[in-house]
C-alpha atoms as a PDB file:
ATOM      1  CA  UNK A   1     162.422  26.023 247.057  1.00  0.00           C
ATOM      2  CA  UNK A   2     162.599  28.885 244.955  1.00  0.00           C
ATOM      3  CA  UNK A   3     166.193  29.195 244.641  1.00  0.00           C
ATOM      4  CA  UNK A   4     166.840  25.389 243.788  1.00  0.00           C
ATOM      5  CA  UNK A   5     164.233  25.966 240.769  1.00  0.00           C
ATOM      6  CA  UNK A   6     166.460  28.661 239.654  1.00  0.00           C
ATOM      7  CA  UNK A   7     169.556  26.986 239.798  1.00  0.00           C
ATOM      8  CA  UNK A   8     171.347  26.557 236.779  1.00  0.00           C
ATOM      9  CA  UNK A   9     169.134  28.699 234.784  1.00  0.00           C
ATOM     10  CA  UNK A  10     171.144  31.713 234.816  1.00  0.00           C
ATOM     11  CA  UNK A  11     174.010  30.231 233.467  1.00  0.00           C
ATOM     12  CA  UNK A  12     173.721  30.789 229.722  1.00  0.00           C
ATOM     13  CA  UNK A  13     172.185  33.186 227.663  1.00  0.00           C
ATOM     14  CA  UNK A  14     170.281  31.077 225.496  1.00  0.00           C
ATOM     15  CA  UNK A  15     168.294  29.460 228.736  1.00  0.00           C
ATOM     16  CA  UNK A  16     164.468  30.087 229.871  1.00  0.00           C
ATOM     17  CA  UNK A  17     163.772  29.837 233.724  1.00  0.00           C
ATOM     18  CA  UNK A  18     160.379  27.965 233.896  1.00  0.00           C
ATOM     19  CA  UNK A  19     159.127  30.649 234.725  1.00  0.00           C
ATOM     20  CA  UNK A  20     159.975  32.247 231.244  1.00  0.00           C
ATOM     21  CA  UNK A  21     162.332  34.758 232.342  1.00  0.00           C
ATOM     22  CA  UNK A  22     166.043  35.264 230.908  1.00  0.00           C
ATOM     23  CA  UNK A  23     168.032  35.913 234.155  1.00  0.00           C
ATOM     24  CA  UNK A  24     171.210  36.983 232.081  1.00  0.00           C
ATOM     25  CA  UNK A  25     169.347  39.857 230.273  1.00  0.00           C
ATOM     26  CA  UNK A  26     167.397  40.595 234.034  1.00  0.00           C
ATOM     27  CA  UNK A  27     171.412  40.865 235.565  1.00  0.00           C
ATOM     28  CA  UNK A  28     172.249  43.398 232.160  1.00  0.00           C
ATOM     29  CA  UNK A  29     169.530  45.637 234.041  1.00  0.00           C
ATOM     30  CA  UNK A  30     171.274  45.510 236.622  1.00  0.00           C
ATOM     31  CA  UNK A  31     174.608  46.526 235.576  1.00  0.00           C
ATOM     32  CA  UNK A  32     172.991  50.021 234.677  1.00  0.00           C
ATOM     33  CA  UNK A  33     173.015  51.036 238.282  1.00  0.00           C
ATOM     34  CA  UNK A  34     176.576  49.950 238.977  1.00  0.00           C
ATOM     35  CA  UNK A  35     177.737  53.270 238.916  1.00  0.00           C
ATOM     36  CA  UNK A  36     175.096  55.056 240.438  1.00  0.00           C
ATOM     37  CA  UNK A  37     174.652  57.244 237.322  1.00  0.00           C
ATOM     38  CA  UNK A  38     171.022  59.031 236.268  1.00  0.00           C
ATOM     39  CA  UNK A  39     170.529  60.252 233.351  1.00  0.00           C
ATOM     40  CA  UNK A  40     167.281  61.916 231.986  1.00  0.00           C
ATOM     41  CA  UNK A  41     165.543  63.026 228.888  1.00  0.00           C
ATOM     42  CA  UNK A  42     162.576  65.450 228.152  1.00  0.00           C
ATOM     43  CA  UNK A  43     161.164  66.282 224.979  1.00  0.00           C
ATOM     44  CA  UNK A  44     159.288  69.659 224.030  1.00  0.00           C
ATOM     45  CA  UNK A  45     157.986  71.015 220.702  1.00  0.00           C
ATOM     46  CA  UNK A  46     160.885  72.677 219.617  1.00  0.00           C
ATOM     47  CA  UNK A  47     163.848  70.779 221.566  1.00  0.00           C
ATOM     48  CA  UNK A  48     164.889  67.850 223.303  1.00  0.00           C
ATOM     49  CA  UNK A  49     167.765  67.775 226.003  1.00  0.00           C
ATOM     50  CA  UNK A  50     169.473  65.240 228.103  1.00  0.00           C
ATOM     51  CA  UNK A  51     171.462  65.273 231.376  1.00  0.00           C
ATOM     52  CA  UNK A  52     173.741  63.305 233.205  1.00  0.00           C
ATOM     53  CA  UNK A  53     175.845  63.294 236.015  1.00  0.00           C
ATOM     54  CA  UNK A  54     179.567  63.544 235.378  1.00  0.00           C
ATOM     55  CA  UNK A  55     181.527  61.779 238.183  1.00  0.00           C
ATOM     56  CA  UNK A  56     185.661  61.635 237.685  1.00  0.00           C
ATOM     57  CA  UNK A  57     186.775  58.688 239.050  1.00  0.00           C
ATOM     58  CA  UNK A  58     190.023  59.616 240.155  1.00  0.00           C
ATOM     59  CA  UNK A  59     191.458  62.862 240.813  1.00  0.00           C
ATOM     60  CA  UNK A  60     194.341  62.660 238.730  1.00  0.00           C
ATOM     61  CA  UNK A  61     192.214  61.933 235.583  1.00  0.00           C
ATOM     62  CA  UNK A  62     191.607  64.523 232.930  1.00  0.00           C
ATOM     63  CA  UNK A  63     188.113  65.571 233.914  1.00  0.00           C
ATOM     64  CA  UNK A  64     187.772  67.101 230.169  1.00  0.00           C
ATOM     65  CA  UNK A  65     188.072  63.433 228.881  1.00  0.00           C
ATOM     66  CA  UNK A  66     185.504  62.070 230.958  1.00  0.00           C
ATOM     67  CA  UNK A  67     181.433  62.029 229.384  1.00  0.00           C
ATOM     68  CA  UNK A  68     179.090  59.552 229.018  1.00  0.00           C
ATOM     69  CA  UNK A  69     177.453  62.586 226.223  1.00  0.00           C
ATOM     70  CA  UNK A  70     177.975  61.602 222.172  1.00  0.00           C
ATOM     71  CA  UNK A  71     177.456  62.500 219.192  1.00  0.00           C
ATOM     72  CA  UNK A  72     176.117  59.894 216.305  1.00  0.00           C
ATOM     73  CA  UNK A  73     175.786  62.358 213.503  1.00  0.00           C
ATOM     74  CA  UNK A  74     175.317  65.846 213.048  1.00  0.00           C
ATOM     75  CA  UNK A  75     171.560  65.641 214.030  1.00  0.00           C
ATOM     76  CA  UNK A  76     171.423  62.872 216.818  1.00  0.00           C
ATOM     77  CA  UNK A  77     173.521  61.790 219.937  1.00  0.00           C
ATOM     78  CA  UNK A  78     172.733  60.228 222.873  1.00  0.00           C
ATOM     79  CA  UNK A  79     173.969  59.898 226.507  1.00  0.00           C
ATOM     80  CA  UNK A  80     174.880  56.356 228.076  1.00  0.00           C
ATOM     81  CA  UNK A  81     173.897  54.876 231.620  1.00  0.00           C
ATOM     82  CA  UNK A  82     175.826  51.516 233.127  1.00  0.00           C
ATOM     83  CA  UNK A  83     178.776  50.084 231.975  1.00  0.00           C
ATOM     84  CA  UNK A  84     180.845  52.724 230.309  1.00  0.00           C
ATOM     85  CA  UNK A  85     183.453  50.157 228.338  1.00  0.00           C
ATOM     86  CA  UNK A  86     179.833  48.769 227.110  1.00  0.00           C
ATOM     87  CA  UNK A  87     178.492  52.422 226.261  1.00  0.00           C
ATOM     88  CA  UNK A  88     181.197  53.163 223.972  1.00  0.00           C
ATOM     89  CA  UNK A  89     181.006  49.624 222.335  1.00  0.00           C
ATOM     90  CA  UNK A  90     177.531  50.874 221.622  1.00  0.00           C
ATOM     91  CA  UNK A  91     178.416  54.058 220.365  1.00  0.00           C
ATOM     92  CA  UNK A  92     180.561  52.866 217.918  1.00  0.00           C
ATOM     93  CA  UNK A  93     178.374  50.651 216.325  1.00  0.00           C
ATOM     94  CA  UNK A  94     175.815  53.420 216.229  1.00  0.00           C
ATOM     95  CA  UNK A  95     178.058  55.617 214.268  1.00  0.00           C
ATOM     96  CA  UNK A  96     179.134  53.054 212.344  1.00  0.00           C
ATOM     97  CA  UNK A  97     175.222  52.428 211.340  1.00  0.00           C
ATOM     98  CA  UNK A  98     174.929  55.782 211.135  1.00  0.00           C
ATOM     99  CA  UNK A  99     177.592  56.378 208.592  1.00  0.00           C
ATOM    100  CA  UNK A 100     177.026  53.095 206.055  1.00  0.00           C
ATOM    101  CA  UNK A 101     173.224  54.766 206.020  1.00  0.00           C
ATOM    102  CA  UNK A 102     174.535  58.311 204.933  1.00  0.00           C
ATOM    103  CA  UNK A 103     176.682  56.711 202.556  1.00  0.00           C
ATOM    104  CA  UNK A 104     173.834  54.528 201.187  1.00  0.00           C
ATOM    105  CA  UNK A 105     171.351  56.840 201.301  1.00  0.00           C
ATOM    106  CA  UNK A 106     172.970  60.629 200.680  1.00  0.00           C
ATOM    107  CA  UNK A 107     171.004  61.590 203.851  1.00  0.00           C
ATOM    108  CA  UNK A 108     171.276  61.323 207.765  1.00  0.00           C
ATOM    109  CA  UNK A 109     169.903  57.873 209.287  1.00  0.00           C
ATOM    110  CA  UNK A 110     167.033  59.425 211.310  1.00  0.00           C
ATOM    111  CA  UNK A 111     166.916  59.358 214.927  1.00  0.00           C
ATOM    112  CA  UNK A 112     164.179  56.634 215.263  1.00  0.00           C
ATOM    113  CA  UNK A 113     165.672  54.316 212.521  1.00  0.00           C
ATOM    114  CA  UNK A 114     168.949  54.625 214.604  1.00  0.00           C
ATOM    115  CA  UNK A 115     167.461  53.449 217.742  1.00  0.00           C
ATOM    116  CA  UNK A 116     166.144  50.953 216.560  1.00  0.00           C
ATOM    117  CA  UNK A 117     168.971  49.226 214.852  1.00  0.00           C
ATOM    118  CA  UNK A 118     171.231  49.840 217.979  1.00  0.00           C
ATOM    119  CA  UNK A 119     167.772  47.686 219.809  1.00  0.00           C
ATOM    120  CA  UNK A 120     167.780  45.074 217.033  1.00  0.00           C
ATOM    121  CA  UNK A 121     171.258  44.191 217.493  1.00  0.00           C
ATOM    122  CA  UNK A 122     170.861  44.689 221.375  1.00  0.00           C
ATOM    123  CA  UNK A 123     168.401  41.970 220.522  1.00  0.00           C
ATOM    124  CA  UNK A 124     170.468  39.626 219.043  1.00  0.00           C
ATOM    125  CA  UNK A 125     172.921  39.250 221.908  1.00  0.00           C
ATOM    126  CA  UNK A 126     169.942  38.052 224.071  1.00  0.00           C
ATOM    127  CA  UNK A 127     169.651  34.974 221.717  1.00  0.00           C
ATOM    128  CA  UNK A 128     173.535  34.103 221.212  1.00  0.00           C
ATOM    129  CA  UNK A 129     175.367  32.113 223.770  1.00  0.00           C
ATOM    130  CA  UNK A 130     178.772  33.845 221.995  1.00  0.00           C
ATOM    131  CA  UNK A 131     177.801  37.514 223.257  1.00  0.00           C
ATOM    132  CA  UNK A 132     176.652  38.506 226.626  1.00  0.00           C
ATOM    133  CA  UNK A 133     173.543  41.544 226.482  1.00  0.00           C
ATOM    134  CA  UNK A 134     175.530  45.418 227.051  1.00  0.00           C
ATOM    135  CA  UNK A 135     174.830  46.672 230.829  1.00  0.00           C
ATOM    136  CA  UNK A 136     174.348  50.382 229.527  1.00  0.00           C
ATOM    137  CA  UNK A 137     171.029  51.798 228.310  1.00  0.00           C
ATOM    138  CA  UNK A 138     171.293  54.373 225.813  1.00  0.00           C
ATOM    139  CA  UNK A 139     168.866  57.485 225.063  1.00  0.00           C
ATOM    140  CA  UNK A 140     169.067  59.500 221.899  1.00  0.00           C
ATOM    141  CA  UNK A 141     168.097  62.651 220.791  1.00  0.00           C
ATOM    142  CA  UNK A 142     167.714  63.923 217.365  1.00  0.00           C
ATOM    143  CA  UNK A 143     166.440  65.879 214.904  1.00  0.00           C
ATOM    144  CA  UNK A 144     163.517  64.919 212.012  1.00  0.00           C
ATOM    145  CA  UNK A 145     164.536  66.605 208.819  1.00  0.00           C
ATOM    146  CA  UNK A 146     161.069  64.668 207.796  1.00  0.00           C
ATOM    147  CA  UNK A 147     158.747  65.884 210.531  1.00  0.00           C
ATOM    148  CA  UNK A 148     160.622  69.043 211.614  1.00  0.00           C
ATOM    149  CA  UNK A 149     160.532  67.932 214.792  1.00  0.00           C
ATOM    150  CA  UNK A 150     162.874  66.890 218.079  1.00  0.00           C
ATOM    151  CA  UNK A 151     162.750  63.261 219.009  1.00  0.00           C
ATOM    152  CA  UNK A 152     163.863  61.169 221.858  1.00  0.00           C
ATOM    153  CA  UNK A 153     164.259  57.708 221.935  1.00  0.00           C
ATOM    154  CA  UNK A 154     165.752  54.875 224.894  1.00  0.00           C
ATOM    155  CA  UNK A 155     167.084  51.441 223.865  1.00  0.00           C
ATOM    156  CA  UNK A 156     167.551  48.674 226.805  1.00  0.00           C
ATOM    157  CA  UNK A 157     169.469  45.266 227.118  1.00  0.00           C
ATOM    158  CA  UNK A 158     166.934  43.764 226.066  1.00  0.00           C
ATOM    159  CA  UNK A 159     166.371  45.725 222.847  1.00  0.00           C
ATOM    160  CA  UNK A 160     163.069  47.400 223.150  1.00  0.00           C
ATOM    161  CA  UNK A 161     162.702  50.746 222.534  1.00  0.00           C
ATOM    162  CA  UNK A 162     160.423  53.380 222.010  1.00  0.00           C
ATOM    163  CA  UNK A 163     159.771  57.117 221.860  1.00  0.00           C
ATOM    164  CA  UNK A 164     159.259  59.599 224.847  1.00  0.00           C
ATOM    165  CA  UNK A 165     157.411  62.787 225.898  1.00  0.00           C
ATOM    166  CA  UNK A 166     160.273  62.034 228.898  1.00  0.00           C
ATOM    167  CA  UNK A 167     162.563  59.169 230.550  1.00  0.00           C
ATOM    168  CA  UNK A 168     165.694  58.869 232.406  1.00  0.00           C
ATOM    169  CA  UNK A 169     167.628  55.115 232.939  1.00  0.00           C
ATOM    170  CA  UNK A 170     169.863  54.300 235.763  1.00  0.00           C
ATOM    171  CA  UNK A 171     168.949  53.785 239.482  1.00  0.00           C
ATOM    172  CA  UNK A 172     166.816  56.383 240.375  1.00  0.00           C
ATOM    173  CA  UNK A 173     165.104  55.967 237.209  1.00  0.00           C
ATOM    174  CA  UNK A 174     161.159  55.087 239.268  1.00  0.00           C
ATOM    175  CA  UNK A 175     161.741  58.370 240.817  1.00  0.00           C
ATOM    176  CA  UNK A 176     162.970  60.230 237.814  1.00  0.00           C
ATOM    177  CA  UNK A 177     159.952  58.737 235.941  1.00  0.00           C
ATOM    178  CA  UNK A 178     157.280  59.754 238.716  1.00  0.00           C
ATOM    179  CA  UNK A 179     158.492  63.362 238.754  1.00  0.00           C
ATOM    180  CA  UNK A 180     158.538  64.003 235.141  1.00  0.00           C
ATOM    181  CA  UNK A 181     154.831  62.293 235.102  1.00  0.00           C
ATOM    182  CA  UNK A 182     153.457  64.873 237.756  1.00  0.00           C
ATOM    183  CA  UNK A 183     155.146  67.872 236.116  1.00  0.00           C
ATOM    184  CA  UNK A 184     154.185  66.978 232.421  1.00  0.00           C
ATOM    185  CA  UNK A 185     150.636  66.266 233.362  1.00  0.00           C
ATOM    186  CA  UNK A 186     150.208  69.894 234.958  1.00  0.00           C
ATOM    187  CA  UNK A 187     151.742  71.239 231.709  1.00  0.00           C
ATOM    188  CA  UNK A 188     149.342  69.590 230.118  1.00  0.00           C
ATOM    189  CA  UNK A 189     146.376  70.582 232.739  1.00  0.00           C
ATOM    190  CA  UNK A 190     147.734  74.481 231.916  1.00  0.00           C
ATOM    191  CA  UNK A 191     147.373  73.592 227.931  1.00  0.00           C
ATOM    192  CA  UNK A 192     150.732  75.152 227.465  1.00  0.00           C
ATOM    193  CA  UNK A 193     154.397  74.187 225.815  1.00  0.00           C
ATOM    194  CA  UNK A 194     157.887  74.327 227.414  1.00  0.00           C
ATOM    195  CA  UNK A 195     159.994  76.283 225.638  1.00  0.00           C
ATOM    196  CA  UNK A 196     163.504  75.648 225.258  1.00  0.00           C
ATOM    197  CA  UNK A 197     164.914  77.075 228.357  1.00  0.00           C
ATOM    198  CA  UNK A 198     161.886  75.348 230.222  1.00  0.00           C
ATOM    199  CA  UNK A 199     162.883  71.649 228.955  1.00  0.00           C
ATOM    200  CA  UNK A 200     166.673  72.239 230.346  1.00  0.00           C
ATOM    201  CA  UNK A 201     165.541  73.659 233.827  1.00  0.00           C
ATOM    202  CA  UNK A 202     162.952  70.664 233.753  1.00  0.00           C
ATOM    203  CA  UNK A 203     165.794  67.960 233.073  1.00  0.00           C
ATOM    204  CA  UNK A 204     168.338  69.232 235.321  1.00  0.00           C
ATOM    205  CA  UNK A 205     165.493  70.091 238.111  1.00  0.00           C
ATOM    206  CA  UNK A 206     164.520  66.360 237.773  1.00  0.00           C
ATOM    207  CA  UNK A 207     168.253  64.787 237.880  1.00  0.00           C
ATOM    208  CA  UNK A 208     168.411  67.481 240.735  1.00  0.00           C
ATOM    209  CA  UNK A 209     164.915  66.557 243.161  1.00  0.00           C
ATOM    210  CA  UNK A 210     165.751  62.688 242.863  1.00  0.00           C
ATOM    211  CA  UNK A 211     169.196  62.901 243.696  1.00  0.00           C
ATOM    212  CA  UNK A 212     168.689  65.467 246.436  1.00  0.00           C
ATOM    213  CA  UNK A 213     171.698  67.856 245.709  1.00  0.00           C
ATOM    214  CA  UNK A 214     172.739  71.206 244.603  1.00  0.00           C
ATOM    215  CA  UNK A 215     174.931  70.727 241.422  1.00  0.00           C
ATOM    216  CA  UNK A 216     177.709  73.049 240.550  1.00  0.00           C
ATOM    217  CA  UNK A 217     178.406  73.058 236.437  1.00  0.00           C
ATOM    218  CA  UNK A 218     181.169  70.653 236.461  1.00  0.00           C
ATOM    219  CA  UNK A 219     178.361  67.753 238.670  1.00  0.00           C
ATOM    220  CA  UNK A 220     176.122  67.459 235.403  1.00  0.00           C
ATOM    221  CA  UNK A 221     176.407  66.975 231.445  1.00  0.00           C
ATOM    222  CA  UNK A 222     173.880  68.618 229.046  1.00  0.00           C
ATOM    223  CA  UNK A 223     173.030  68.310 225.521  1.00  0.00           C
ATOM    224  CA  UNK A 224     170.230  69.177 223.701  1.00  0.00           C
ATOM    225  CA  UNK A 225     169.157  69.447 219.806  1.00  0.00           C
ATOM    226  CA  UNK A 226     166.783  72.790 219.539  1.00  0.00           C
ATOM    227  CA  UNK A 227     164.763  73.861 216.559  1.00  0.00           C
ATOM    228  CA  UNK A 228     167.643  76.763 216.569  1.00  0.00           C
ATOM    229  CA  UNK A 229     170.246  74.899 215.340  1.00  0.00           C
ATOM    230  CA  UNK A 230     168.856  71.601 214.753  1.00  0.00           C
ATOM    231  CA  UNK A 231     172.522  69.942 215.343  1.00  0.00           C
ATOM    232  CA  UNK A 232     173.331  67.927 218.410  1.00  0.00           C
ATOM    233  CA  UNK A 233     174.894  70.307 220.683  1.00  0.00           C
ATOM    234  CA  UNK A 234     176.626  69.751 224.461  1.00  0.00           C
ATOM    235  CA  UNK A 235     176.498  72.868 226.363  1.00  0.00           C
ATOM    236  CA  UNK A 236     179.604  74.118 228.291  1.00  0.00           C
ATOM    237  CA  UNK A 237     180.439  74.669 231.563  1.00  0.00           C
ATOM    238  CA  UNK A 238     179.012  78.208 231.361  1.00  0.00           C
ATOM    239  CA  UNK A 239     176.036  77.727 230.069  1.00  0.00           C
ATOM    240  CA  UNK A 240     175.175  75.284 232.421  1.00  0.00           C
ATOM    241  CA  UNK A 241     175.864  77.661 234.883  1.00  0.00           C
ATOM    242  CA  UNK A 242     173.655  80.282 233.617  1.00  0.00           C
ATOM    243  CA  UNK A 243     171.254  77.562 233.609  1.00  0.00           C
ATOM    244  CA  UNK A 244     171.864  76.173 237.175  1.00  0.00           C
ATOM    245  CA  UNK A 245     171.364  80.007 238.507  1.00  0.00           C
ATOM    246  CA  UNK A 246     168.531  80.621 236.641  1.00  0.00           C
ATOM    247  CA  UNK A 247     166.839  77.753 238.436  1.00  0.00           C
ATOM    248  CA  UNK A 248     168.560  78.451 241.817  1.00  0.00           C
ATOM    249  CA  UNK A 249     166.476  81.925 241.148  1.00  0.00           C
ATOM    250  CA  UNK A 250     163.064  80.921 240.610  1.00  0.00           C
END
């Protein structure tokens, strides 16, 4: 019964189920965990990093050519789960946004502005039968020349976005979610910040306890924007290694 009330409703776009949902947009979710990928995000008072994993597809590819980590503008970038030919679409338009605001403006678009322009014209292609909704969900990270402050932000398929203390995307995204949740709260019990160092060994401990494995520095992206430097920055293979011992340490 249920699947003959469904029928036909997930055909176009532009068509509600009766039961209000838009199954197009629901199969865009979806196509985030196509790949398998996780990424995650964690915000601190003086930085905010993401992490990936990097998978080469093939073994003749050029592993130095393959990243799902980009930069937007000096101050923001932002790392893409799900459909990687749909990420970069993204990305482009972002810079492109990013650029005509500069240009405009005579200053950086900031990171929260950003976001949500890429969500308002995620938005759109839920409501046009000519564009199908991007199967990638994209988390930046920036810098606030206003605030003097990190920020990180996630966009969907659908278009809504917000800002985070913490997130990840991709399929184990509930468990990502639920770990950074326990861990944040006990920070929070202790009344004490992370510091910079902290917020990378909690991202890449996260991606780590979900996915159940030991990564080596060439398993995992990392980028981060720090009080430091306050420029979008993706750390090399050595760092990350320095990083990935330190925590093998503890």
């Amino acid at each position: 019964m249920a699947s003959s009330r469904t029928t036909g409703f997930d055909r176009l776009i532009t068509i509600f189920s009766p039961e209000g949902r838009l199954y197009q947009v629901e199969y865009a979710f979806k196509a985030i965990n196509q790949g398998g990928m996780t990424s995650v995000g964690v915000r601190s008072k003086d930085c905010a990093v993401v992490v990936t994993q990097r998978k080469v597809p093939d073994k003749l590819v050029d592993s130095s050519s393959v990243t799902r980590m980009f930069k937007l503008a000096e101050r923001t970038g932002c790392v893409q789960t799900g459909l990687i030919a749909d990420g970069r679409a993204q990305v482009r338009r972002a810079r492109h946004e990013a650029s005509q605001f500069k240009y405009k403006h005579g200053y950086e678009m900031p990171c929260d502005m950003l976001c949500q322009r890429v969500a308002s014209i995620s938005q759109v292609y839920t409501q046009m039968a000519s564009m199908r909704p991007l199967g990638c969900a994209m988390i930046l990270v920036g810098w606030d020349e206003e605030y003097d402050c990190p920020q990180l932000y996630k966009a969907d398929p659908s278009g809504f976005f917000c800002g985070f203390r913490a997130c990840s995307a991709g399929v184990k995204m509930t468990e990502a979610n639920n770990y950074l949740e326990k861990k944040l709260r006990k920070k929070a019990e202790q009344k004490t910040e992370l510091s910079t160092t902290e917020t990378i060994h909690l991202a890449i401990g996260t991606l780590s306890h979900v996915l159940a494995a030991d990564f080596k520095a060439t398993d995992i992206e990392v980028a981060l924007v720090s009080r430091d430097t306050a420029r979008f920055t993706v750390l090399d293979e050595m760092q990350i290694d320095q990083h990935l011992q330190a925590i093998a340490e503890k």
